[in-house]
C-alpha atoms as a PDB file:
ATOM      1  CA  UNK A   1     -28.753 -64.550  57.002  1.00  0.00           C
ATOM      2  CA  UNK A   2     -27.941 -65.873  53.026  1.00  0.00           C
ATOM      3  CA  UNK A   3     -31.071 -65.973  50.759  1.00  0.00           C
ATOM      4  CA  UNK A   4     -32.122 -69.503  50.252  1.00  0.00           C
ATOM      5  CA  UNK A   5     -30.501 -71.240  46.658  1.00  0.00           C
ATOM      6  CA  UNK A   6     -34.071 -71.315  45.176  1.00  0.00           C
ATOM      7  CA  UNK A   7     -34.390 -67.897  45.041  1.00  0.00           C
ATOM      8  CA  UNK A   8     -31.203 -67.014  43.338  1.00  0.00           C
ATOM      9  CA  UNK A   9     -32.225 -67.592  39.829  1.00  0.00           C
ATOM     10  CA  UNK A  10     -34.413 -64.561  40.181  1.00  0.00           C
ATOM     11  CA  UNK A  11     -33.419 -61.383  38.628  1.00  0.00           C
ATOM     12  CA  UNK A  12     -32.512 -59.494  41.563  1.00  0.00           C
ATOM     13  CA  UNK A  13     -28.976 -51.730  44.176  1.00  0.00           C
ATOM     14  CA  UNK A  14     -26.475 -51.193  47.004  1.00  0.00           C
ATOM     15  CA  UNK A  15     -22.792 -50.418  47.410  1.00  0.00           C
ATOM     16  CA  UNK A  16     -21.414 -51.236  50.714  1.00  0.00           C
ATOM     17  CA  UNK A  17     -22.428 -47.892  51.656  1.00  0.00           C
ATOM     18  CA  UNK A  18     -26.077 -46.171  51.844  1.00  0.00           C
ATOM     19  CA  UNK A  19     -29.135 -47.000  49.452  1.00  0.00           C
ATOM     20  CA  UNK A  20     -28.279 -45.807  45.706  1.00  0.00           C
ATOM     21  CA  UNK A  21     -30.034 -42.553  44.932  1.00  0.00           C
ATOM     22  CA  UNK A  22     -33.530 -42.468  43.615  1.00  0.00           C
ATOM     23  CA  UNK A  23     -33.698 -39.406  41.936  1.00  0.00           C
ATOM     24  CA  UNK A  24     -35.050 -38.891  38.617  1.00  0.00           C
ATOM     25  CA  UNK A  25     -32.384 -40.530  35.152  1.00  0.00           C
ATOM     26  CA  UNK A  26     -31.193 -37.103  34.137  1.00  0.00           C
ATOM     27  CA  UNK A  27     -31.153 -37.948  30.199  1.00  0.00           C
ATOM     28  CA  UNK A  28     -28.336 -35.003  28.621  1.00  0.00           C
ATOM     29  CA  UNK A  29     -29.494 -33.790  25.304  1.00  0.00           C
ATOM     30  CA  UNK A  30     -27.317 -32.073  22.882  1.00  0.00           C
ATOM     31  CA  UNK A  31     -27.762 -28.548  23.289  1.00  0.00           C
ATOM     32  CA  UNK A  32     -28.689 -26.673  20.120  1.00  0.00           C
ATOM     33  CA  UNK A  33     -26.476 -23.939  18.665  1.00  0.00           C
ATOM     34  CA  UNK A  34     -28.311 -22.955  15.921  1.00  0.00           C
ATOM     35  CA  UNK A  35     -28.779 -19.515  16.847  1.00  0.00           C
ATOM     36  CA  UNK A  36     -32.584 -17.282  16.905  1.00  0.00           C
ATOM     37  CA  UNK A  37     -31.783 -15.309  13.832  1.00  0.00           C
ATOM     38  CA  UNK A  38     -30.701 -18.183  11.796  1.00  0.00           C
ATOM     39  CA  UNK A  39     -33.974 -20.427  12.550  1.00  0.00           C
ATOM     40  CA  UNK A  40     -36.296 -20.451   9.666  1.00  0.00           C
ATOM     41  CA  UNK A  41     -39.860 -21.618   9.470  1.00  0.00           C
ATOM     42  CA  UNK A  42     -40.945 -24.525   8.240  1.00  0.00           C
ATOM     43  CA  UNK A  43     -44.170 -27.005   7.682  1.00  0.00           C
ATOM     44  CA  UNK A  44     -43.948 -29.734   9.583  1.00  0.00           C
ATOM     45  CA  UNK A  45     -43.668 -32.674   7.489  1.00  0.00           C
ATOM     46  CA  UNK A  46     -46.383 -35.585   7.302  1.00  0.00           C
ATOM     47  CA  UNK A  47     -45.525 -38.529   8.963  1.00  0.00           C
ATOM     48  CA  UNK A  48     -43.823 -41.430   6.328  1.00  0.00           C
ATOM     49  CA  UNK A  49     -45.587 -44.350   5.743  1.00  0.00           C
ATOM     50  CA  UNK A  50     -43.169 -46.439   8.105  1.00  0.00           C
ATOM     51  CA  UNK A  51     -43.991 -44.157  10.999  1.00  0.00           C
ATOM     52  CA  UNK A  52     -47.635 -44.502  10.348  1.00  0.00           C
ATOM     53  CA  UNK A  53     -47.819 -48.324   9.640  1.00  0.00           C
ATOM     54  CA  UNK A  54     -45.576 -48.498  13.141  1.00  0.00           C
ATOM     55  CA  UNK A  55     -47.879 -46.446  15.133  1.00  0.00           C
ATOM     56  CA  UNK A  56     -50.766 -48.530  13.806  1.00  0.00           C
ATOM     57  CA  UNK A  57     -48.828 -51.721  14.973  1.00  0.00           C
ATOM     58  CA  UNK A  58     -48.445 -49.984  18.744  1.00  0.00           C
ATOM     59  CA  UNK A  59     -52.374 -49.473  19.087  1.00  0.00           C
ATOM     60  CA  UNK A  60     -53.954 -51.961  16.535  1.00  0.00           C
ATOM     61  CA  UNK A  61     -51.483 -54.673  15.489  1.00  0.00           C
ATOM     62  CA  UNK A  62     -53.842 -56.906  13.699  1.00  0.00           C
ATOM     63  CA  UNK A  63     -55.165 -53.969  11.987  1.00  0.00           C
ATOM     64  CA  UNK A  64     -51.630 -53.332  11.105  1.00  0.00           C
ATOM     65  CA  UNK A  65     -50.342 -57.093   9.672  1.00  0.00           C
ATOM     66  CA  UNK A  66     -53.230 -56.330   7.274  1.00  0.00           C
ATOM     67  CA  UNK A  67     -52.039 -53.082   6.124  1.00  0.00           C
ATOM     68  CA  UNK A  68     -48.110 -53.971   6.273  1.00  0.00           C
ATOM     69  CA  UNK A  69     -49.310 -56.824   4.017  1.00  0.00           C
ATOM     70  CA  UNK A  70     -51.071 -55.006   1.692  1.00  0.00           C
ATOM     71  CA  UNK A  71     -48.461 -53.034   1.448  1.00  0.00           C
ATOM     72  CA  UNK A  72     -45.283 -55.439   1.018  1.00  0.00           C
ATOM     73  CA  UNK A  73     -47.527 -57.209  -1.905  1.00  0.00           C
ATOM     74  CA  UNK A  74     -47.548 -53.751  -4.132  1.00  0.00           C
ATOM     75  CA  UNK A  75     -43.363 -53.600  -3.785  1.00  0.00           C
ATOM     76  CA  UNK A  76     -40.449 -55.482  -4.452  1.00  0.00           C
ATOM     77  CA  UNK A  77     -36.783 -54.935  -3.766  1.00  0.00           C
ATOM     78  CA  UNK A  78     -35.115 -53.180  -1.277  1.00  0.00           C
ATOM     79  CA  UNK A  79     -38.935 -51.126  -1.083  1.00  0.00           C
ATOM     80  CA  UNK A  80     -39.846 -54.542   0.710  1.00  0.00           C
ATOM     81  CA  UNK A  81     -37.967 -53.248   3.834  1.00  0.00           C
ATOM     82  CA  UNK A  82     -39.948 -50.756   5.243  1.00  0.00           C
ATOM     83  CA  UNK A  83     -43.370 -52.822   5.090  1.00  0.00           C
ATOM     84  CA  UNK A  84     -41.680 -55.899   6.388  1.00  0.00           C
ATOM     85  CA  UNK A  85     -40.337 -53.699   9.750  1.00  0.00           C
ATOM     86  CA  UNK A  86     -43.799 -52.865   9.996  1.00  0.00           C
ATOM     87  CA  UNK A  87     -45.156 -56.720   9.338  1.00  0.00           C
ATOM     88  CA  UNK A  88     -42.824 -57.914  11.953  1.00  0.00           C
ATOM     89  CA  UNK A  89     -43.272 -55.852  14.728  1.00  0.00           C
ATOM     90  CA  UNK A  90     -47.635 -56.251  14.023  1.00  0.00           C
ATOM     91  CA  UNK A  91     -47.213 -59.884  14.244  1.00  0.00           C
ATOM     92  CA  UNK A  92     -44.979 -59.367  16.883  1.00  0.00           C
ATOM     93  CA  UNK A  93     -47.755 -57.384  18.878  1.00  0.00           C
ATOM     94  CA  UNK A  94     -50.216 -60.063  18.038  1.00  0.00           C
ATOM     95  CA  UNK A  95     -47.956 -62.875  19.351  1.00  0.00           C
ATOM     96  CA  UNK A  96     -46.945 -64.218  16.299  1.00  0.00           C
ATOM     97  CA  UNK A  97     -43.270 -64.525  17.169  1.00  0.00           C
ATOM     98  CA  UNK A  98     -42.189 -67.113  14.621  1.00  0.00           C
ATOM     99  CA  UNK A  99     -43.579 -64.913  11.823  1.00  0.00           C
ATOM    100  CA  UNK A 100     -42.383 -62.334  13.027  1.00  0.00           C
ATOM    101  CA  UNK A 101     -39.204 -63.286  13.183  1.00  0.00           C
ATOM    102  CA  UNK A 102     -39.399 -64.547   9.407  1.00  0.00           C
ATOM    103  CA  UNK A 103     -40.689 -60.700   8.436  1.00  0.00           C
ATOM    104  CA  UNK A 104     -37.587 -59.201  10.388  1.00  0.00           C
ATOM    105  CA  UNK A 105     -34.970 -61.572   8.499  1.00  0.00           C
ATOM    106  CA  UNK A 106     -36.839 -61.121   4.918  1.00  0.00           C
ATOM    107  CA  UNK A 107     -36.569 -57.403   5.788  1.00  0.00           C
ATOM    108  CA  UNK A 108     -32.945 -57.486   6.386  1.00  0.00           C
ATOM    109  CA  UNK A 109     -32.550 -59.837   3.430  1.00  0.00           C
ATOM    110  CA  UNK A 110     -34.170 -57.242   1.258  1.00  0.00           C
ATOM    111  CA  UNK A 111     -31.878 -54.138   2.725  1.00  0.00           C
ATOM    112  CA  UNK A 112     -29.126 -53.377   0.231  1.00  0.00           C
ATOM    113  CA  UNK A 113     -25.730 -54.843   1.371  1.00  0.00           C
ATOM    114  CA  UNK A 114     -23.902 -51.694   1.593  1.00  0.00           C
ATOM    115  CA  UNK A 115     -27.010 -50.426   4.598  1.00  0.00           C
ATOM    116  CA  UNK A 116     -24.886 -52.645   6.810  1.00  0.00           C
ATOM    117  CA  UNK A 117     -26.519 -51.312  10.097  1.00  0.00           C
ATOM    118  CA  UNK A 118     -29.711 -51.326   9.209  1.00  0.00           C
ATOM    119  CA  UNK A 119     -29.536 -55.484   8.372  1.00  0.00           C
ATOM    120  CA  UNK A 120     -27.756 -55.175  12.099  1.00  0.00           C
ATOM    121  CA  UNK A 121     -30.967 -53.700  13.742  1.00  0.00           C
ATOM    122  CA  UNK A 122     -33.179 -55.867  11.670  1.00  0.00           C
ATOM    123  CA  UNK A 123     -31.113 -58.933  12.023  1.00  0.00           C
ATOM    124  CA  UNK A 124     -31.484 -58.062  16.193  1.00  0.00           C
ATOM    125  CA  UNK A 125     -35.077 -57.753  15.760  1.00  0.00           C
ATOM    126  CA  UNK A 126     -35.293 -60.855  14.190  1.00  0.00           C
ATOM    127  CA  UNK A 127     -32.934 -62.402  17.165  1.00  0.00           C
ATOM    128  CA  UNK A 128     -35.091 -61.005  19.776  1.00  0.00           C
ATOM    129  CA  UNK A 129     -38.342 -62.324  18.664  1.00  0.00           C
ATOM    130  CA  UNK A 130     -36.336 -66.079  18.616  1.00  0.00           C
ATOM    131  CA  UNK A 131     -35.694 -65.120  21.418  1.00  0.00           C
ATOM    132  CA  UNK A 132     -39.388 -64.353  22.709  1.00  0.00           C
ATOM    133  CA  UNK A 133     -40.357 -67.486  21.235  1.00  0.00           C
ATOM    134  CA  UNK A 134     -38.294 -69.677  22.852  1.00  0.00           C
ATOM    135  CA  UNK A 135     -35.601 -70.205  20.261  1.00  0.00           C
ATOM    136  CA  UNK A 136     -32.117 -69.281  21.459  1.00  0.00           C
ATOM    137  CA  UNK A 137     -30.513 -71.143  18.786  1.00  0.00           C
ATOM    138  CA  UNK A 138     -32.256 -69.505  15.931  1.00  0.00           C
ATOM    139  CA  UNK A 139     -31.793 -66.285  18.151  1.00  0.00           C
ATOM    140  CA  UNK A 140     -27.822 -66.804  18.291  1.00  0.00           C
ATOM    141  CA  UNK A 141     -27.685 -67.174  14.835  1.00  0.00           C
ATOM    142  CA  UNK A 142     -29.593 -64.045  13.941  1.00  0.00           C
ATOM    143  CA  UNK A 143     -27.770 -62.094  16.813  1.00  0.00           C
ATOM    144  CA  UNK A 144     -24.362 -63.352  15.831  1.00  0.00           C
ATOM    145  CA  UNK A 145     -25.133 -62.105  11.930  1.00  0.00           C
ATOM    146  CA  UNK A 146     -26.213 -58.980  13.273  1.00  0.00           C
ATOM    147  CA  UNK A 147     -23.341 -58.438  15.811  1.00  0.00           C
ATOM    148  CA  UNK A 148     -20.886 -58.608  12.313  1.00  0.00           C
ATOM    149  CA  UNK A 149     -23.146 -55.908  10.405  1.00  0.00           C
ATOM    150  CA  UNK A 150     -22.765 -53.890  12.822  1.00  0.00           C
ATOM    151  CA  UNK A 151     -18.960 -54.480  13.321  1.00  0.00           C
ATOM    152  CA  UNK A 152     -18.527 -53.965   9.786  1.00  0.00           C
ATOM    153  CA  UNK A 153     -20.708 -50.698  10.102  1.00  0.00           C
ATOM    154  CA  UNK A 154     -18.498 -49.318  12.520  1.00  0.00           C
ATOM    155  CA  UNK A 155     -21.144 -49.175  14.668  1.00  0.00           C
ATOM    156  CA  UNK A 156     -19.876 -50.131  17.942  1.00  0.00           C
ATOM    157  CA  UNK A 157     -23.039 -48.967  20.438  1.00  0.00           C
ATOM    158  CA  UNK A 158     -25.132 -51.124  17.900  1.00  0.00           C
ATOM    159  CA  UNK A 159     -22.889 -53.874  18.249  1.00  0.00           C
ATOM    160  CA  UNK A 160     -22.387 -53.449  21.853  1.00  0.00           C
ATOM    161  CA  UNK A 161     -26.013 -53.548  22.378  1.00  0.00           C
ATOM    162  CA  UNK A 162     -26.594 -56.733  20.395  1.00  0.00           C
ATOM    163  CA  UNK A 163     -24.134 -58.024  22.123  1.00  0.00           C
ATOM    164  CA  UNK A 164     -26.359 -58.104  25.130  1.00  0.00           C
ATOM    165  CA  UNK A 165     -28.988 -60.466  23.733  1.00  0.00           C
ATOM    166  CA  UNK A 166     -25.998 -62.084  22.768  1.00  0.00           C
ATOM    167  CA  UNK A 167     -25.143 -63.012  25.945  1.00  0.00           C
ATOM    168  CA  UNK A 168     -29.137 -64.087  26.678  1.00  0.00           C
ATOM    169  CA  UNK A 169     -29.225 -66.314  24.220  1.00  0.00           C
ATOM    170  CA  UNK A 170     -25.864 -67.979  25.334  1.00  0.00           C
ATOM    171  CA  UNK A 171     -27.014 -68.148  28.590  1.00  0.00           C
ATOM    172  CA  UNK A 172     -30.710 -70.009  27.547  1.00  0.00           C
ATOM    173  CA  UNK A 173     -28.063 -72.380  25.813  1.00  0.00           C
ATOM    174  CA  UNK A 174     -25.895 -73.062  28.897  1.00  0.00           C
ATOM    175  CA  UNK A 175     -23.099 -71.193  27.579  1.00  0.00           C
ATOM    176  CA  UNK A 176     -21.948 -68.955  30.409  1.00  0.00           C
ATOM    177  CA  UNK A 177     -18.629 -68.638  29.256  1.00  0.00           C
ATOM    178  CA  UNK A 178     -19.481 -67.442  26.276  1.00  0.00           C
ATOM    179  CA  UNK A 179     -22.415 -65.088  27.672  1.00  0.00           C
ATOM    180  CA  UNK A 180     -19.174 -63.552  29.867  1.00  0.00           C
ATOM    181  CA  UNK A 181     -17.314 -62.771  26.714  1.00  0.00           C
ATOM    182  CA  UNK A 182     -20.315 -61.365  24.923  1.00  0.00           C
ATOM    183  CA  UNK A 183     -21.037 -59.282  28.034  1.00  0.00           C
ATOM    184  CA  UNK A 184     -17.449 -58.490  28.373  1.00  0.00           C
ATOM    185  CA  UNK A 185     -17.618 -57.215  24.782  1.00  0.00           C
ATOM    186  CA  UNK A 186     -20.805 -55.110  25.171  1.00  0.00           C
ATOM    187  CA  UNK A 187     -19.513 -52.967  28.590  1.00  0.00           C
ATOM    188  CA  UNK A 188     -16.724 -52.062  25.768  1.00  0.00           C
ATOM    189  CA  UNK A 189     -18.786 -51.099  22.934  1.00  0.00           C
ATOM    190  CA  UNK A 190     -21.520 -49.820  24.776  1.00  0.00           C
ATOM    191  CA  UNK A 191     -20.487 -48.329  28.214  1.00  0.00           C
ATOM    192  CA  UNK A 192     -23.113 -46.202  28.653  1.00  0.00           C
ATOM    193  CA  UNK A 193     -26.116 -49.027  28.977  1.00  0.00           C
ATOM    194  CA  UNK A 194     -27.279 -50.483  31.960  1.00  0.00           C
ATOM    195  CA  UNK A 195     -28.695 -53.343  31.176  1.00  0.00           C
ATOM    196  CA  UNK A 196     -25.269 -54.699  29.894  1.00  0.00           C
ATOM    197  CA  UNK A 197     -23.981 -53.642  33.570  1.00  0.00           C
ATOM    198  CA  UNK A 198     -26.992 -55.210  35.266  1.00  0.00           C
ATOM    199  CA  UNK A 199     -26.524 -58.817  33.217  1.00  0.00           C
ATOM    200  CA  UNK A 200     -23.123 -58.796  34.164  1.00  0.00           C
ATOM    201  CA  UNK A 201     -23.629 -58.443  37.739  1.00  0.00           C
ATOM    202  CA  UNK A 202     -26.421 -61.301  37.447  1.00  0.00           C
ATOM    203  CA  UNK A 203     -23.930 -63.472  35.719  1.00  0.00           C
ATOM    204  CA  UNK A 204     -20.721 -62.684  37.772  1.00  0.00           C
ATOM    205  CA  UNK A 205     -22.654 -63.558  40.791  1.00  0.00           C
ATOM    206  CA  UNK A 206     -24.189 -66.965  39.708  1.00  0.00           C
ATOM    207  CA  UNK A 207     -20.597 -68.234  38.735  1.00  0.00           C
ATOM    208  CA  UNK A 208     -19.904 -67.094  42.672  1.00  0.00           C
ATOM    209  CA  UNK A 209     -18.073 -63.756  41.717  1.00  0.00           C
ATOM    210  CA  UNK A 210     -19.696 -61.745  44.197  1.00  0.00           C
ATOM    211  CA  UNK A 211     -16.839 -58.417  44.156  1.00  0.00           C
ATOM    212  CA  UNK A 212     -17.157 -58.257  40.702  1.00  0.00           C
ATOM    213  CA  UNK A 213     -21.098 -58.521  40.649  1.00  0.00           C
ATOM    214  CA  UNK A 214     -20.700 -55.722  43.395  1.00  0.00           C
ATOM    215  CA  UNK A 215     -18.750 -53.177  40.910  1.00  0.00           C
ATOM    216  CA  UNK A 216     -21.213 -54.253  38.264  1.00  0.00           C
ATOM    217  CA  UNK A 217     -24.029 -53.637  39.708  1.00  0.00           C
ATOM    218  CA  UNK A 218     -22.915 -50.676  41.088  1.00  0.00           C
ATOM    219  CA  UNK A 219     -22.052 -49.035  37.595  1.00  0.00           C
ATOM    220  CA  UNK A 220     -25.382 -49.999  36.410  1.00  0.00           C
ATOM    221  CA  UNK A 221     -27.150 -47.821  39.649  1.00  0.00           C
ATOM    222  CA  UNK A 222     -25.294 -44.843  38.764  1.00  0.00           C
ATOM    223  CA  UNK A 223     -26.085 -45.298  34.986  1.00  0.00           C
ATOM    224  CA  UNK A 224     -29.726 -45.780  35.692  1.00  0.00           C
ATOM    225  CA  UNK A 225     -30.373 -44.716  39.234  1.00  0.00           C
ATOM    226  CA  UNK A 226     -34.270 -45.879  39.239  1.00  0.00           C
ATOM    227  CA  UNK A 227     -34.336 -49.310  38.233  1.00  0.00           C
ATOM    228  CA  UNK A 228     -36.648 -52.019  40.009  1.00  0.00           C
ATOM    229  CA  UNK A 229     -34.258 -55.267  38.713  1.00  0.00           C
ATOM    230  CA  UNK A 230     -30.925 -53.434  39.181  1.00  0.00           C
ATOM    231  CA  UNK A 231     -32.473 -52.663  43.278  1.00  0.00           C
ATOM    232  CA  UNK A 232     -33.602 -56.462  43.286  1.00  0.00           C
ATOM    233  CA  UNK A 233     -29.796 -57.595  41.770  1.00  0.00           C
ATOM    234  CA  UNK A 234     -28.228 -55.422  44.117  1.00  0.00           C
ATOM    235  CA  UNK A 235     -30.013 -56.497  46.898  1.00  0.00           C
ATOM    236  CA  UNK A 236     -29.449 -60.269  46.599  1.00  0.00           C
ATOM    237  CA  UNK A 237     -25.923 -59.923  45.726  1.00  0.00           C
ATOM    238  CA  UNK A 238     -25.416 -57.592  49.045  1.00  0.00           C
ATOM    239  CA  UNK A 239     -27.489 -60.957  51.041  1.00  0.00           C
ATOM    240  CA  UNK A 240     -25.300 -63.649  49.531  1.00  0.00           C
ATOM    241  CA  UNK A 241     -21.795 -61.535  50.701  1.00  0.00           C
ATOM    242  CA  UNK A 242     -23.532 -61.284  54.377  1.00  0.00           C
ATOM    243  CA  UNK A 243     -24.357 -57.646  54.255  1.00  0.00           C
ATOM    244  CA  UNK A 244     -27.774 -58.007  55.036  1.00  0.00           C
ATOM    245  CA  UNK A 245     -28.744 -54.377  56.226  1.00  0.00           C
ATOM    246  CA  UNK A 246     -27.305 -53.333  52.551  1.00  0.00           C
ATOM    247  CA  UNK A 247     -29.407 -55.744  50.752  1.00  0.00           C
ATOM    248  CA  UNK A 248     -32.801 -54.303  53.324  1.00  0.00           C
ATOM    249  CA  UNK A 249     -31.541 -51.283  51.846  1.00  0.00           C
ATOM    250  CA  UNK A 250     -31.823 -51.927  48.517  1.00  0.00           C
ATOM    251  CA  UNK A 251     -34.917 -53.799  48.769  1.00  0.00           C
ATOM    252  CA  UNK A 252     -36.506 -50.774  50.420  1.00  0.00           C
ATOM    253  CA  UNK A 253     -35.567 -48.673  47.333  1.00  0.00           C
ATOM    254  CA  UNK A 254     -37.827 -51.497  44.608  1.00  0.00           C
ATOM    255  CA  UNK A 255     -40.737 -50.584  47.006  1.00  0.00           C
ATOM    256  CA  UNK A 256     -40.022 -47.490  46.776  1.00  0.00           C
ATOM    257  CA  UNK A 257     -39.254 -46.592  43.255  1.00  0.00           C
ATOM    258  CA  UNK A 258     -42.316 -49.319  42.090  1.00  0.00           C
ATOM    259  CA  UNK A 259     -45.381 -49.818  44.946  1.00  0.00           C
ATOM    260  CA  UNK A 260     -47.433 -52.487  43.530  1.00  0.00           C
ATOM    261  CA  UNK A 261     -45.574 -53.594  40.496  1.00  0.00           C
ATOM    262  CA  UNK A 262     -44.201 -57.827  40.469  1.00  0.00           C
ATOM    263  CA  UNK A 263     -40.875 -56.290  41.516  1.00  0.00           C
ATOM    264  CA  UNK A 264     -41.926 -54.439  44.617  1.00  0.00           C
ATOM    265  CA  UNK A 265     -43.602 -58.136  45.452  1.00  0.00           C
ATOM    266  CA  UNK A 266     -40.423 -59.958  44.874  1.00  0.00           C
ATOM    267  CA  UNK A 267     -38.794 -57.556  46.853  1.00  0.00           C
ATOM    268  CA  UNK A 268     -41.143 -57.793  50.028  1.00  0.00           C
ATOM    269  CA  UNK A 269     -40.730 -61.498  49.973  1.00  0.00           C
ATOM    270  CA  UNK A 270     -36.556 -60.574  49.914  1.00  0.00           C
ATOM    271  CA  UNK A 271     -37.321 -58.690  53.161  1.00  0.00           C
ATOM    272  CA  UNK A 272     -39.587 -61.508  54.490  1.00  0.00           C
ATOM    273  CA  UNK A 273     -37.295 -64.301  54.432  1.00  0.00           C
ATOM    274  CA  UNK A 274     -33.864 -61.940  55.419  1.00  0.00           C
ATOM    275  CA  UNK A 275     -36.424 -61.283  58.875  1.00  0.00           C
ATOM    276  CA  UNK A 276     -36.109 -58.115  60.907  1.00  0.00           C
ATOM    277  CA  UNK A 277     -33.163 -56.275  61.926  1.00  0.00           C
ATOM    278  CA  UNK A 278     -31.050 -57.393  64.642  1.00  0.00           C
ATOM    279  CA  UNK A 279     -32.232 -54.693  67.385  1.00  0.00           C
ATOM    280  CA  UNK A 280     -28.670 -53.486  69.121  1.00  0.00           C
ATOM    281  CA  UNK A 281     -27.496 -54.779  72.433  1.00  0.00           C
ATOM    282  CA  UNK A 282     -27.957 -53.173  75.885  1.00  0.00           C
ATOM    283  CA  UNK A 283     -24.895 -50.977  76.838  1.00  0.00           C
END
C-alpha cells in the first residue's frame, strides 16, 4: 500500500534488508600522542571575549545584542568582526533574522580579505538566517559568495557543507536541478555529513528516483545511525517502491530512537495509514 501524494512533501531508514542499527554515533577522536613525560602544566586560560559574548547569546540573547553592541561601537576595522558574530547570532536568538543577517554580512565585510574562510562561515551564517527568514534569494546570494571563499580557501568540507544550504535555498526557489548539482557537489566535498546524504535521498525521490534515494539514504544511516528524519526518509521511500514491511521497519526505529518528539508522531501516522501487516496464509 503507497503513502498517499499529500504526505510526500514531508521530510521522511531502511535498506531492503532489516531495520538500520540504533546504536549510539560512535564520534572517532584523534588520539593524542603527546606522551606523560612531555605534558607540562598549565593555567587554564580565561575565556575570550567572543566565547563569552556567545555564551551570553545561548542563555540571554537580548542581554547579549546589548553587550555585542556596546561592544562593536568602541571598535572599528577588522576588530568589528568578533562583536558582529556575537550581534548576529543574539538577534538571531531573539528572532531578529533580518538583522541578523545584516550583522553576519557586516562581519564578513569587516574580515580581512586574505581570512578567506572565515568570510565563508560568516557569509553562511548570514545565508542561513535568509534563509530562516524566508529569503532564499538573499540566502543564495550570501551562500553562493560564501561557497567561493571557501573554494578559494581550499576549504573543501566548508564548501561542501555550504553547499548544502545551497541546495535549500535552490529548492525554496524551484530550482531542483540546480539543488541536484549543489548536492551532487557537497557528497564530494563533504562525504562524511549526513545531512548532505539525507537531502539527496529527499530530492532523488521527489523527482521519482527511488534506487538512487535508496543508496542515499542508506549512506546517510550508516553515517548517522540515530537519526529521527533519516528513519522517516527511509521509511517513505521504502512505501513508495512497495516494500511496505521495510518502511514499518523503519518507522518503528523514529519511535524508537525519539518517543514523544513531532517525528515519532509523524511516524505513527506513517504506520496508521500503511495499516497492519498482512497476517500469512493458512498452509
Amino acid at each position: 500500500m503507497a503513502l498517499p501524494l499529500i504526505l510526500l512533501p514531508l521530510l521522511a531508514q531502511v535498506g531492503p534488508g532489516p531495520a538500520l542499527p540504533q546504536a549510539p554515533l560512535e564520534i572517532k577522536r584523534q588520539e593524542n600522542r603527546i606522551r606523560p613525560d612531555k605534558v607540562i602544566d598549565t593555567p587554564a586560560l580565561p575565556p575570550s571575549r567572543l566565547t563569552q559574548c556567545l555564551t551570553l547569546a545561548r542563555s540571554d540573547p537580548a542581554s547579549a545584542v546589548e553587550q555585542a553592541g556596546t561592544w562593536l561601537g568602541t571598535v572599528t576595522g577588522s576588530a568589528r568582526v568578533e562583536p558582529g558574530h556575537c550581534l548576529g547570532v543574539a538577534l538571531t536568538g531573539v528572532g531578529k533574522l533580518d538583522e541578523a543577517e545584516a550583522a553576519f554580512l557586516a562581519a564578513r565585510d569587516d574580515t580581512p580579505a586574505m581570512e578567506r574562510a572565515n568570510r565563508a562561515r560568516l557569509g553562511a551564517m548570514a545565508g542561513n538566517a535568509a534563509l530562516a527568514a524566508g529569503s532564499p534569494e538573499r540566502a543564495l546570494t550570501a551562500l553562493d559568495a560564501a561557497h567561493g571563499e571557501a573554494l578559494g580557501a581550499g576549504n573543501l568540507n566548508l564548501a561542501g557543507e555550504i553547499s548544502i544550504d545551497r541546495a535549500r535555498a535552490l529548492v525554496l526557489l524551484k530550482r531542483e536541478g540546480d539543488a541536484a548539482a549543489a548536492l551532487a557537489s557537497a557528497r564530494t566535498n563533504a562525504p562524511e555529513n549526513a545531512v548532505g546524504w539525507l537531502l539527496s535521498a529527499t530530492l532523488s525521490r521527489r523527482q521519482g528516483k527511488l534506487a538512487e534515494a535508496q543508496q542515499q539514504i542508506e549512506l546517510a544511516a550508516q553515517l548517522l545511525p540515530v537519526d529521527p528524519e533519516i528513519g522517516l526518509e527511509a521509511g517513505v521511500i521504502a512505501a513508495l517502491a512497495g516494500r511496505d514491511d521495510a518502511a514499518r521497519r523503519s518507522f518503528r526505529s523514529v519511535l524508537n530512537a525519539a518517543p514523544g518528539s513531532p517525528a515519532a508522531k509523524t511516524a505513527q501516522a506513517y504506520l496508521d495509514q500503511l495499516g497492519p501487516e498482512a497476517t500469512p496464509s493458512p498452509r
